[in-house]
C-alpha atoms as a PDB file:
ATOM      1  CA  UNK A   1       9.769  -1.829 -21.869  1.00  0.00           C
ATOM      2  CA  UNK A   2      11.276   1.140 -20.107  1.00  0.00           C
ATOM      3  CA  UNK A   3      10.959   3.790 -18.184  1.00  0.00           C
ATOM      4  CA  UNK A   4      11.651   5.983 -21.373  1.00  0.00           C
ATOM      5  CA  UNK A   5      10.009   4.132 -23.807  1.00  0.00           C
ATOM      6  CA  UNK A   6       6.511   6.223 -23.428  1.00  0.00           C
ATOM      7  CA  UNK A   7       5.336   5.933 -19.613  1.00  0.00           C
ATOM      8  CA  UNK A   8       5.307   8.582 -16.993  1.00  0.00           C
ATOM      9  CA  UNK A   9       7.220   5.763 -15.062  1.00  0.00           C
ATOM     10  CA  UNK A  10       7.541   2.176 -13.829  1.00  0.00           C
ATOM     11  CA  UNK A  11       5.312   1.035 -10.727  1.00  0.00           C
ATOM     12  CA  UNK A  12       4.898  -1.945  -8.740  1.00  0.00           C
ATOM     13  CA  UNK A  13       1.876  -2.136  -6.860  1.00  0.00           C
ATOM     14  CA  UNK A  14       1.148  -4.587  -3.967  1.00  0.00           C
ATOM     15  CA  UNK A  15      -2.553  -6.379  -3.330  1.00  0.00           C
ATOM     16  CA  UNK A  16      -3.473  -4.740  -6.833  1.00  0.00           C
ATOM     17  CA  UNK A  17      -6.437  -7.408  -6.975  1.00  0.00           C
ATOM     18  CA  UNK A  18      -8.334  -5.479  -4.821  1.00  0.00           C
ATOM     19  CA  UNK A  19      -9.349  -2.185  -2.914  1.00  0.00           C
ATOM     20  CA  UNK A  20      -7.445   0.488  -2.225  1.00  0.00           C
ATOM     21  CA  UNK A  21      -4.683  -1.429  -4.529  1.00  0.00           C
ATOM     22  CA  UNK A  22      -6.805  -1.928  -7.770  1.00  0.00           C
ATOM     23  CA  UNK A  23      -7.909   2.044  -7.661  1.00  0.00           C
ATOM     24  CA  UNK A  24      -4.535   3.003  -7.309  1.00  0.00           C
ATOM     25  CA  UNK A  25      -3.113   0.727  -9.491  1.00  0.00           C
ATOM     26  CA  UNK A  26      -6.184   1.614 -12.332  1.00  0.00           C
ATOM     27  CA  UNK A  27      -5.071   5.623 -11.785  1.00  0.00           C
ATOM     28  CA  UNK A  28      -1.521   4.717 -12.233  1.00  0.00           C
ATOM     29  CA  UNK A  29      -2.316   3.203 -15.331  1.00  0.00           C
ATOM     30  CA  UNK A  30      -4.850   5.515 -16.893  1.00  0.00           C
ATOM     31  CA  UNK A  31      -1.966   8.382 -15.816  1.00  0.00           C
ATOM     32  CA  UNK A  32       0.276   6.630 -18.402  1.00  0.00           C
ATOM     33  CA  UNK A  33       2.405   4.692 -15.746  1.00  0.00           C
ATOM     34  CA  UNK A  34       3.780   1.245 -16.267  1.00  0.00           C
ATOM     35  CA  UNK A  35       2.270  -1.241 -13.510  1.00  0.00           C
ATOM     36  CA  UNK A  36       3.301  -4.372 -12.265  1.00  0.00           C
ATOM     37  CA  UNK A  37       0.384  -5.668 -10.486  1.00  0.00           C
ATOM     38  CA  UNK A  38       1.000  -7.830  -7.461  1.00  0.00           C
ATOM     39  CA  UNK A  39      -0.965  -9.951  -5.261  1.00  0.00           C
ATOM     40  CA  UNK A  40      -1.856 -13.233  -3.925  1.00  0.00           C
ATOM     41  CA  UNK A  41      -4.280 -14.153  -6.519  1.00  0.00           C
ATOM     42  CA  UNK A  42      -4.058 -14.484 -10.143  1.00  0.00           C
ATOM     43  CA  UNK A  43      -7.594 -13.867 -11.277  1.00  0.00           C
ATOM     44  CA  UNK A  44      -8.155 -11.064  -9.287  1.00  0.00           C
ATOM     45  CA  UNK A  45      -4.727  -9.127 -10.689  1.00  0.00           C
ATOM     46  CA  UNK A  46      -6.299 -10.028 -13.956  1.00  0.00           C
ATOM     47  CA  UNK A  47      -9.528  -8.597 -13.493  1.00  0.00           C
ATOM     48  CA  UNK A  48      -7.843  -5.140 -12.580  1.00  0.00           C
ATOM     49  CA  UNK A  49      -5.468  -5.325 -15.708  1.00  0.00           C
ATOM     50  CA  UNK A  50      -8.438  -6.130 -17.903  1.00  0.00           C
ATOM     51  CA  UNK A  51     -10.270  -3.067 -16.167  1.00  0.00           C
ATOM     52  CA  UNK A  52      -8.041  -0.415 -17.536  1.00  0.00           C
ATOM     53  CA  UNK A  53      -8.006   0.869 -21.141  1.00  0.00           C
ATOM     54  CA  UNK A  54      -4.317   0.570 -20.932  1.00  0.00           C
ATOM     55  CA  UNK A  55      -3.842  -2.824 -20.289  1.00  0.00           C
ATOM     56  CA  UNK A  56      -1.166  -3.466 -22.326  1.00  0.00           C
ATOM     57  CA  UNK A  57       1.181  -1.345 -19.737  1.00  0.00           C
ATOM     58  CA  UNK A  58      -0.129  -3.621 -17.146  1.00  0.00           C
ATOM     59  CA  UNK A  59       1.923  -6.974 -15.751  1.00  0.00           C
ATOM     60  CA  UNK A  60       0.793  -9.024 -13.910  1.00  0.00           C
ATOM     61  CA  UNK A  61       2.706 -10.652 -11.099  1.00  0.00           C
ATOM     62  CA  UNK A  62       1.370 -13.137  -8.812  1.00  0.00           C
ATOM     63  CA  UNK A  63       3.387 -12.763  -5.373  1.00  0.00           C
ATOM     64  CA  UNK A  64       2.779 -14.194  -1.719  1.00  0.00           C
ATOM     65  CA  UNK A  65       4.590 -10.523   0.020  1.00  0.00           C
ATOM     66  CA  UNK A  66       5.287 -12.651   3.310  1.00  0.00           C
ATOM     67  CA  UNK A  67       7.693 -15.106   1.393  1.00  0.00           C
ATOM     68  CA  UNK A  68      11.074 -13.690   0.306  1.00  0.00           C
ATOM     69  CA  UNK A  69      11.858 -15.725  -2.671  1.00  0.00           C
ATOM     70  CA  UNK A  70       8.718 -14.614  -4.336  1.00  0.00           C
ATOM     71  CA  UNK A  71       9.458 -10.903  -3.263  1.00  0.00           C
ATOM     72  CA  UNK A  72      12.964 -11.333  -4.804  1.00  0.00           C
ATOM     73  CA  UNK A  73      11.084 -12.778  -8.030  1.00  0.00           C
ATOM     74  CA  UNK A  74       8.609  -9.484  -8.852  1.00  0.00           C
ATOM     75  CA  UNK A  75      11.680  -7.381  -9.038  1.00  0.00           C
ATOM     76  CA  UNK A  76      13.328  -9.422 -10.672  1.00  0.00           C
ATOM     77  CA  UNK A  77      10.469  -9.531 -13.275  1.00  0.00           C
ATOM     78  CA  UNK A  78      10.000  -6.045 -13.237  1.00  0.00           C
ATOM     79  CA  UNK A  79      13.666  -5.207 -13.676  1.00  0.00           C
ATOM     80  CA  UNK A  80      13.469  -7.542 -17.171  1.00  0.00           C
ATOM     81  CA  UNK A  81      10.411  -6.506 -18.307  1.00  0.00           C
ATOM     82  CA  UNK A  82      10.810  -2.469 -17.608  1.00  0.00           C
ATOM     83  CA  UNK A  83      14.265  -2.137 -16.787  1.00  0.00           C
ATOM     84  CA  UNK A  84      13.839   0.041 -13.389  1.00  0.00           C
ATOM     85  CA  UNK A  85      11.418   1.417 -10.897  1.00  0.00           C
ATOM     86  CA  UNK A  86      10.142   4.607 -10.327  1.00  0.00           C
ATOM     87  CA  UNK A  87       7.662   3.721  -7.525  1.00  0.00           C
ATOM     88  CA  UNK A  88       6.903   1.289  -5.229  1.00  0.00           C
ATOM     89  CA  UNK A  89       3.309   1.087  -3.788  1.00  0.00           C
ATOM     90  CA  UNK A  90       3.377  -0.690  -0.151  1.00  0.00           C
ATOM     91  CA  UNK A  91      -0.382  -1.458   0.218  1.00  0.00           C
ATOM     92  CA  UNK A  92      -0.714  -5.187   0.570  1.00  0.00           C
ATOM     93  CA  UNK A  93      -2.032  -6.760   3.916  1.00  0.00           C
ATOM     94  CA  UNK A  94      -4.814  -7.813   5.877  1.00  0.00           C
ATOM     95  CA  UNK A  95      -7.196  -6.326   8.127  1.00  0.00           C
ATOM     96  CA  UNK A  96      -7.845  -6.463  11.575  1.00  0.00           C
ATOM     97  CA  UNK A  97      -9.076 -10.028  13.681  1.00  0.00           C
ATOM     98  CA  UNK A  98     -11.631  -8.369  16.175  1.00  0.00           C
ATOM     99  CA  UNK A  99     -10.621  -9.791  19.265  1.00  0.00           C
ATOM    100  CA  UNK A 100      -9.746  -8.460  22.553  1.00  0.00           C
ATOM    101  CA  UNK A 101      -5.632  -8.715  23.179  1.00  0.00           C
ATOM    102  CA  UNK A 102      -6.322 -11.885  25.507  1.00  0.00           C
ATOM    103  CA  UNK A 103      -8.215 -13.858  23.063  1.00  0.00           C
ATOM    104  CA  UNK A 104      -5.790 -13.272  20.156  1.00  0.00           C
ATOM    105  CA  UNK A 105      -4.359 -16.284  19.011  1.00  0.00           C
ATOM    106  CA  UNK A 106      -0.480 -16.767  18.021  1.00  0.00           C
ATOM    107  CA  UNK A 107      -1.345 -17.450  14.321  1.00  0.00           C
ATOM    108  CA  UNK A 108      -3.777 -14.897  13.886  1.00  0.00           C
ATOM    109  CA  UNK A 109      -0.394 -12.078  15.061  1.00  0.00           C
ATOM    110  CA  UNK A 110       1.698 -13.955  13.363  1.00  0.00           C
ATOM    111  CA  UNK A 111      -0.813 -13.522   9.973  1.00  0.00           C
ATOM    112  CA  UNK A 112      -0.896 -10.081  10.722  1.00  0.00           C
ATOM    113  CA  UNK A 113       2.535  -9.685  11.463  1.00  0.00           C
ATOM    114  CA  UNK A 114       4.156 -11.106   8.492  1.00  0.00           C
ATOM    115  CA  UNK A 115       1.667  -9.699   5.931  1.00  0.00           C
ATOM    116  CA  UNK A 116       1.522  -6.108   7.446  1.00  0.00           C
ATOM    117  CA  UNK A 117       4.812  -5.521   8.244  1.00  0.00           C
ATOM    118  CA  UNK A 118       7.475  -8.201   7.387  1.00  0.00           C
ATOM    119  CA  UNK A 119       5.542  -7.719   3.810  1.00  0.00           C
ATOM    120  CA  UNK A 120       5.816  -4.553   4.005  1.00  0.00           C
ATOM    121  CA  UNK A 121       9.668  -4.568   4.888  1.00  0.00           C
ATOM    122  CA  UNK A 122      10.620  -7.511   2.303  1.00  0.00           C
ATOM    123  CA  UNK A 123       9.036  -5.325  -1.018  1.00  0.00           C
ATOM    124  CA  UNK A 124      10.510  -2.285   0.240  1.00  0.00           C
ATOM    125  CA  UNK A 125      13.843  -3.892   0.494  1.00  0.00           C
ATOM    126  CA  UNK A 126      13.552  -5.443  -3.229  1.00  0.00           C
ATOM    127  CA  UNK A 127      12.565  -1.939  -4.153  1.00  0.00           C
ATOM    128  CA  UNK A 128      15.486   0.141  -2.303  1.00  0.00           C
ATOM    129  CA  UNK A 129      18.152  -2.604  -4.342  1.00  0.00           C
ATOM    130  CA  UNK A 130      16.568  -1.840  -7.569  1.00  0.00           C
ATOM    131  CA  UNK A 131      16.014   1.572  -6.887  1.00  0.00           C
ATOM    132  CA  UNK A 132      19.777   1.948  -5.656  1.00  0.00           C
ATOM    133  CA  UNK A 133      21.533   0.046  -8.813  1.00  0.00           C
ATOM    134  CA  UNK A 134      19.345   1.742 -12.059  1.00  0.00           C
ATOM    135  CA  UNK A 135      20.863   4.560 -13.674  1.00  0.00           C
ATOM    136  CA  UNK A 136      19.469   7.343 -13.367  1.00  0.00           C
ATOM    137  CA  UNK A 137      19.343   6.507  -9.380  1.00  0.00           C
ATOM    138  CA  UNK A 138      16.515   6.934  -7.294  1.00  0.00           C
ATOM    139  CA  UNK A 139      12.721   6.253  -6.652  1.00  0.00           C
ATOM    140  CA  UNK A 140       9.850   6.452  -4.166  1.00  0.00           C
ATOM    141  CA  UNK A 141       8.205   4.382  -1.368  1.00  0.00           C
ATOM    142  CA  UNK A 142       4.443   4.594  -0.570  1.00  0.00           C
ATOM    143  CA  UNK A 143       3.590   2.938   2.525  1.00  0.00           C
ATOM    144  CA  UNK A 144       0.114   2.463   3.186  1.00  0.00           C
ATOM    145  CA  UNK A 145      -0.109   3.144   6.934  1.00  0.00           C
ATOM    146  CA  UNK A 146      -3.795   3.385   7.395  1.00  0.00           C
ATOM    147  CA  UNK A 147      -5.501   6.054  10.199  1.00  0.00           C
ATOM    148  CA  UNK A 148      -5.064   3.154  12.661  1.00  0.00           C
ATOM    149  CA  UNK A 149      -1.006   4.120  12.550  1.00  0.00           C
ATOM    150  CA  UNK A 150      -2.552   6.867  14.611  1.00  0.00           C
ATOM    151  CA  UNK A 151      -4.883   5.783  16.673  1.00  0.00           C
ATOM    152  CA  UNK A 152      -6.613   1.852  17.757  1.00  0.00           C
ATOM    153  CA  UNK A 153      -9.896   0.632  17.426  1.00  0.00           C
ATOM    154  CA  UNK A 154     -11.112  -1.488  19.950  1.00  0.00           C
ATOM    155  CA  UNK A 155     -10.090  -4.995  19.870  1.00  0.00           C
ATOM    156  CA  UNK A 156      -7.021  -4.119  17.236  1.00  0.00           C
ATOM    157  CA  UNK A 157      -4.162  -5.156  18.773  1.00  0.00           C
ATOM    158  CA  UNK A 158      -2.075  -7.088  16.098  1.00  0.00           C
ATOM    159  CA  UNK A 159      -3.329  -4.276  12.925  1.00  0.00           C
ATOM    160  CA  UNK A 160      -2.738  -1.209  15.343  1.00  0.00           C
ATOM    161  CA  UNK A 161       0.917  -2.613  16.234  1.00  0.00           C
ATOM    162  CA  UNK A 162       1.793  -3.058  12.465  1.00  0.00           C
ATOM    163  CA  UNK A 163       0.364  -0.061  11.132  1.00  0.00           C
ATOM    164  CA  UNK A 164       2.299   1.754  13.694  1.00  0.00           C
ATOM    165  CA  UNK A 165       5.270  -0.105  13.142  1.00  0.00           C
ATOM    166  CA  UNK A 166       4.830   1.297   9.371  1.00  0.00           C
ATOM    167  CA  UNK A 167       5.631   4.600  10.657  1.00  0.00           C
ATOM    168  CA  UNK A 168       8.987   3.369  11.984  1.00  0.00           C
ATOM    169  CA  UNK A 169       9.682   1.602   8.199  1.00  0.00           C
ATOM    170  CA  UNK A 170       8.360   5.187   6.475  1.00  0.00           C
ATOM    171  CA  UNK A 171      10.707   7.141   8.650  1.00  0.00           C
ATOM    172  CA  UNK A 172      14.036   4.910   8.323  1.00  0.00           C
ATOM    173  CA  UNK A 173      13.753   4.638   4.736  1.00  0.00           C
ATOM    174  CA  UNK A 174      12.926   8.226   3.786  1.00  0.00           C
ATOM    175  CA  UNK A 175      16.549   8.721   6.039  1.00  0.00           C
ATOM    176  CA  UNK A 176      18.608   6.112   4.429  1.00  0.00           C
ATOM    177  CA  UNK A 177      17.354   6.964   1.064  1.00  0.00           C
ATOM    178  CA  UNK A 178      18.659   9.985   0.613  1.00  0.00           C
ATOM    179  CA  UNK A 179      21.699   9.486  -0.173  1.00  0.00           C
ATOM    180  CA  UNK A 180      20.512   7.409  -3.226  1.00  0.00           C
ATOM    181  CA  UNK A 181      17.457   9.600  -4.376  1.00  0.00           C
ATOM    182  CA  UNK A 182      14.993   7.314  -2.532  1.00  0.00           C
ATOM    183  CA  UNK A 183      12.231   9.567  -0.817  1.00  0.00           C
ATOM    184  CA  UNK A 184       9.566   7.225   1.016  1.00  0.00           C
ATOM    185  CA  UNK A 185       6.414   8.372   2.912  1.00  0.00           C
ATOM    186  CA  UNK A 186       3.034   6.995   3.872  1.00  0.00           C
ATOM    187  CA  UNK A 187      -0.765   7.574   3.091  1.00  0.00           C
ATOM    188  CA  UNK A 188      -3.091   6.836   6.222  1.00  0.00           C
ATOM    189  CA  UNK A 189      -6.491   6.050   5.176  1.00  0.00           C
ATOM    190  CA  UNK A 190      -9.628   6.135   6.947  1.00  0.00           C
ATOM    191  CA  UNK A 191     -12.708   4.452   5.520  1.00  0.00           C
ATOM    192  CA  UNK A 192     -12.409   4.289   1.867  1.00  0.00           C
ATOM    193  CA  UNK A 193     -15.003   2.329   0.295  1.00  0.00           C
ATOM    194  CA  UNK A 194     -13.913  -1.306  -0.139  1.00  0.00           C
ATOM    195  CA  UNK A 195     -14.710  -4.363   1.225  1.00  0.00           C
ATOM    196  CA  UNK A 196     -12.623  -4.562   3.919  1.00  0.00           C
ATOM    197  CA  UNK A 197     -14.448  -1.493   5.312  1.00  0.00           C
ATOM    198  CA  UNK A 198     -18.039  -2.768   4.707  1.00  0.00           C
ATOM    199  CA  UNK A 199     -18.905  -3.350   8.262  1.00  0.00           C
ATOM    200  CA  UNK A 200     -18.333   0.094   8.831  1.00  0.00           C
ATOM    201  CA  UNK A 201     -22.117   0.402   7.244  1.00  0.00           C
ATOM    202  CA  UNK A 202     -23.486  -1.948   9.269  1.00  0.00           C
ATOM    203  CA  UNK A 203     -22.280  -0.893  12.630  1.00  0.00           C
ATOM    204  CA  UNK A 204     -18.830  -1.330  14.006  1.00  0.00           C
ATOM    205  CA  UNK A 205     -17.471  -1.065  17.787  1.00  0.00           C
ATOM    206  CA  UNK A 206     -16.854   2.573  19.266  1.00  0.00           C
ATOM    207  CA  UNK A 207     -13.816   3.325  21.903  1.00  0.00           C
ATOM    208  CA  UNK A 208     -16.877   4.097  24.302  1.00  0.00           C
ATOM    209  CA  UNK A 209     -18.389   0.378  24.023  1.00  0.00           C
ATOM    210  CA  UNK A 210     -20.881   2.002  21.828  1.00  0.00           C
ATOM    211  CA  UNK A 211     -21.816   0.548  18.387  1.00  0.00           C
ATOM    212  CA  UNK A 212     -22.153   2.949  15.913  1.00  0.00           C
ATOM    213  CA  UNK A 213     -22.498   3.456  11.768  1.00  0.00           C
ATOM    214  CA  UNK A 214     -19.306   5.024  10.270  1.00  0.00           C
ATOM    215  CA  UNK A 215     -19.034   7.351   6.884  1.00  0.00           C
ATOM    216  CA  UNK A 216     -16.742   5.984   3.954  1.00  0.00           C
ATOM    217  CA  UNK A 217     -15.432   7.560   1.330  1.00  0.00           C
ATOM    218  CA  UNK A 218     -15.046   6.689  -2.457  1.00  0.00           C
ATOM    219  CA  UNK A 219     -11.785   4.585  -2.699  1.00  0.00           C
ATOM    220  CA  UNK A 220     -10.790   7.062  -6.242  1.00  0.00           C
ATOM    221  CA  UNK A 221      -9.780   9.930  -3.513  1.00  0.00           C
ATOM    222  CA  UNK A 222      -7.242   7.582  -2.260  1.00  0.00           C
ATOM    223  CA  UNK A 223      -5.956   6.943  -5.679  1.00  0.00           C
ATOM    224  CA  UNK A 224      -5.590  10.299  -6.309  1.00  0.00           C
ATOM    225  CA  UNK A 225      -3.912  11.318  -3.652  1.00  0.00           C
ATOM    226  CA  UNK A 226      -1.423   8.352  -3.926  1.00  0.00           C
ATOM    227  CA  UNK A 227      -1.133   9.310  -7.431  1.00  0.00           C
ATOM    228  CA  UNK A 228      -0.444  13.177  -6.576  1.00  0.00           C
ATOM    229  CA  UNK A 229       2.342  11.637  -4.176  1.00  0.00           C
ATOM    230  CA  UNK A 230       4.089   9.572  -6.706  1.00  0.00           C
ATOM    231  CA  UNK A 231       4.131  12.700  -9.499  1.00  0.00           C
ATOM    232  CA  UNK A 232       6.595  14.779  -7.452  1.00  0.00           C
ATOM    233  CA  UNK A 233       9.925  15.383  -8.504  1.00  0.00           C
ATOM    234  CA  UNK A 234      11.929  13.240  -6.096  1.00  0.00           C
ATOM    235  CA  UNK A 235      13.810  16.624  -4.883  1.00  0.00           C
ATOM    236  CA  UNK A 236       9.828  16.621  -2.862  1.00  0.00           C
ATOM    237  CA  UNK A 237       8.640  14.263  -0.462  1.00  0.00           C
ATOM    238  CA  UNK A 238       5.173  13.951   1.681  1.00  0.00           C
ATOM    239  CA  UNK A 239       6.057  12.025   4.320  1.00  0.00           C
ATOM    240  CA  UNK A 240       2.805  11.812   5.718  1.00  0.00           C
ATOM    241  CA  UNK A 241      -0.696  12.279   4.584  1.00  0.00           C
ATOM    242  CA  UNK A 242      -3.785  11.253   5.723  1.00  0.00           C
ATOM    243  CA  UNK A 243      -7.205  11.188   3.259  1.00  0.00           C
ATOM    244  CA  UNK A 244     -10.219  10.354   5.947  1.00  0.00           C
ATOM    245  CA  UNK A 245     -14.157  10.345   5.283  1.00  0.00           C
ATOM    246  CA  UNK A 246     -14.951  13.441   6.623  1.00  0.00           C
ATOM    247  CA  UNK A 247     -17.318  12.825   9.211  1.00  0.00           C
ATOM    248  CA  UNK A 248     -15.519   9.620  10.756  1.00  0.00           C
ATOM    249  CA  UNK A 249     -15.100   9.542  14.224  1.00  0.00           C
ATOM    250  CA  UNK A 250     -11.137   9.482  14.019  1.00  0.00           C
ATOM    251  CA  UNK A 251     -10.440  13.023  15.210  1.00  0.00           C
ATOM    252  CA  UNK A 252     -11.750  12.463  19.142  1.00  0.00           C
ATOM    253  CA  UNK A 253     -11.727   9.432  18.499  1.00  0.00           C
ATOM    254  CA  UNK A 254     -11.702   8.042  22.612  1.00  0.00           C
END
C-alpha cells in the first residue's frame, strides 16, 4: 500500500493499544488514514485494529519504543508495507511513580526516562530518516507532551522532567525539519478519560497537600484535535496545543 493508493496518508502511531493512542489511532483510521499501530503488546494493538470499521488499513506492529533495533524494525515495516510516512504520532510512555524526589528509586527514572523520552527520541529519529528519503519529502511529528510539560504535580519528578524535556525534542525538530518539509509540534493533555487518569476520580494529591477530585474529559477530544493537527498542509504547523478538562485545577495550579 501507499500513500496514493486511496488513504488521506500513512501514520504510525505509538502505545496504540491503549488510551489516548487507541482514540487517536481509531480517528486516524475512520478519517481514511493508513495506521501502523505500535505498542508493547500484541493483543491489545489487535483489539484497537479490530475496533475500527477500517481495519484492513490497520497494521499492526508490536514494538518495545525504548529498544532501538525494534524502533529501526516498525519503519522498516512501514516503509514496505506503505512505502512512506506522512505522520508520526509520539504518544507512547508511562505515567508517573508517586513518590517524593528522595524516595525515587534509580530504576523507576530510568523506566521513565527511557520510555518517555529516549522513546520518544528513538521513533522520532526513525521517522525524520524516512520522512527525509521518500519522494515527495516531508512529514509531521506529534509529540504528546502532556499538561505536566507545563507544570508538576506533587511527587512527579521523573514524568515532569520528561514531559518537559519533550518540549526541548518538539522545538529542535520543528527547526531542523524545515529544511526537509518536516514540521513537528506537541499536544499537552490534561485529564482525558483513560485509565491512566482514573485516580483522578477518586482523589489525587493537590500542590497545597490537599486531596482533591479532578474533572476528565472524553479521550475523542484529544483525537480530534490530534487529528485536526495532522490534516494541515505541511506549509502549517501548531507547535503547541493544549486540550484540558475544563474545570481542572491546571491554570493556578500552586
Amino acid at each position: 500500500m501507499s500513500a496514493t493508493s486511496g488513504h488521506t496518508g500513512v501514520a504510525v502511531v505509538t502505545g496504540a493499544g491503549s488510551g489516548i493512542g487507541r482514540a487517536t489511532a481509531l480517528a486516524l483510521l475512520e478519517a481514511g488514514w493508513a495506521v501502523a499501530l505500535a505498542g508493547r503488546r500484541p493483543e491489545a494493538l489487535q483489539q484497537t485494529a479490530a475496533a475500527s470499521s477500517r481495519e484492513a488499513a490497520a497494521l499492526v506492529v508490536p514494538t518495545d519504543v525504548t529498544d532501538p533495533h525494534a524502533v529501526d524494525a516498525l519503519f522498516a515495516v512501514v516503509r514496505e508495507a506503505f512505502g512512506r510516512l506522512d505522520l508520526l504520532f509520539n504518544n507512547a510512555g508511562v505515567s508517573a511513580f508517586s513518590a517524593p524526589p528522595e524516595e525515587l528509586s534509580f530504576e523507576q527514572w530510568r523506566r521513565v526516562v527511557d520510555t518517555n523520552l529516549t522513546g520518544a527520541f528513538l521513533c522520532a529519529q526513525g521517522a525524520y530518516r524516512l520522512m527525509m528519503a521518500q519522494e515527495p519529502q516531508g512529514g509531521r511529528i506529534i509529540n504528546n507532551g502532556s499538561v505536566s510539560a507545563q507544570a508538576p504535580r506533587p511527587h512527579s519528578v521523573a514524568y515532569t522532567s520528561t514531559k518537559h524535556a519533550i518540549t526541548g525534542l518538539t522545538k529542535s525538530l520543528a527547526l531542523d525539519g524545515r529544511r526537509h518539509r518536516i514540521a513537528c509540534g506537541q499536544i499537552d493533555i490534561g485529564n482525558a478519560a483513560t485509565e491512566m487518569t482514573r485516580r483522578m476520580t477518586t482523589g489525587i494529591l493537590q500542590a497545597d497537600g490537599s486531596t482533591a477530585i479532578e474533572p476528565t474529559m472524553d479521550v475523542a477530544d484529544v483525537a480530534r484535535t490530534v487529528l485536526h493537527m495532522a490534516s494541515l498542509p505541511l506549509e502549517a504547523n501548531i507547535p503547541f496545543v493544549t486540550v484540558m478538562a475544563s474545570a481542572m485545577p491546571l491554570i493556578g495550579r500552586g
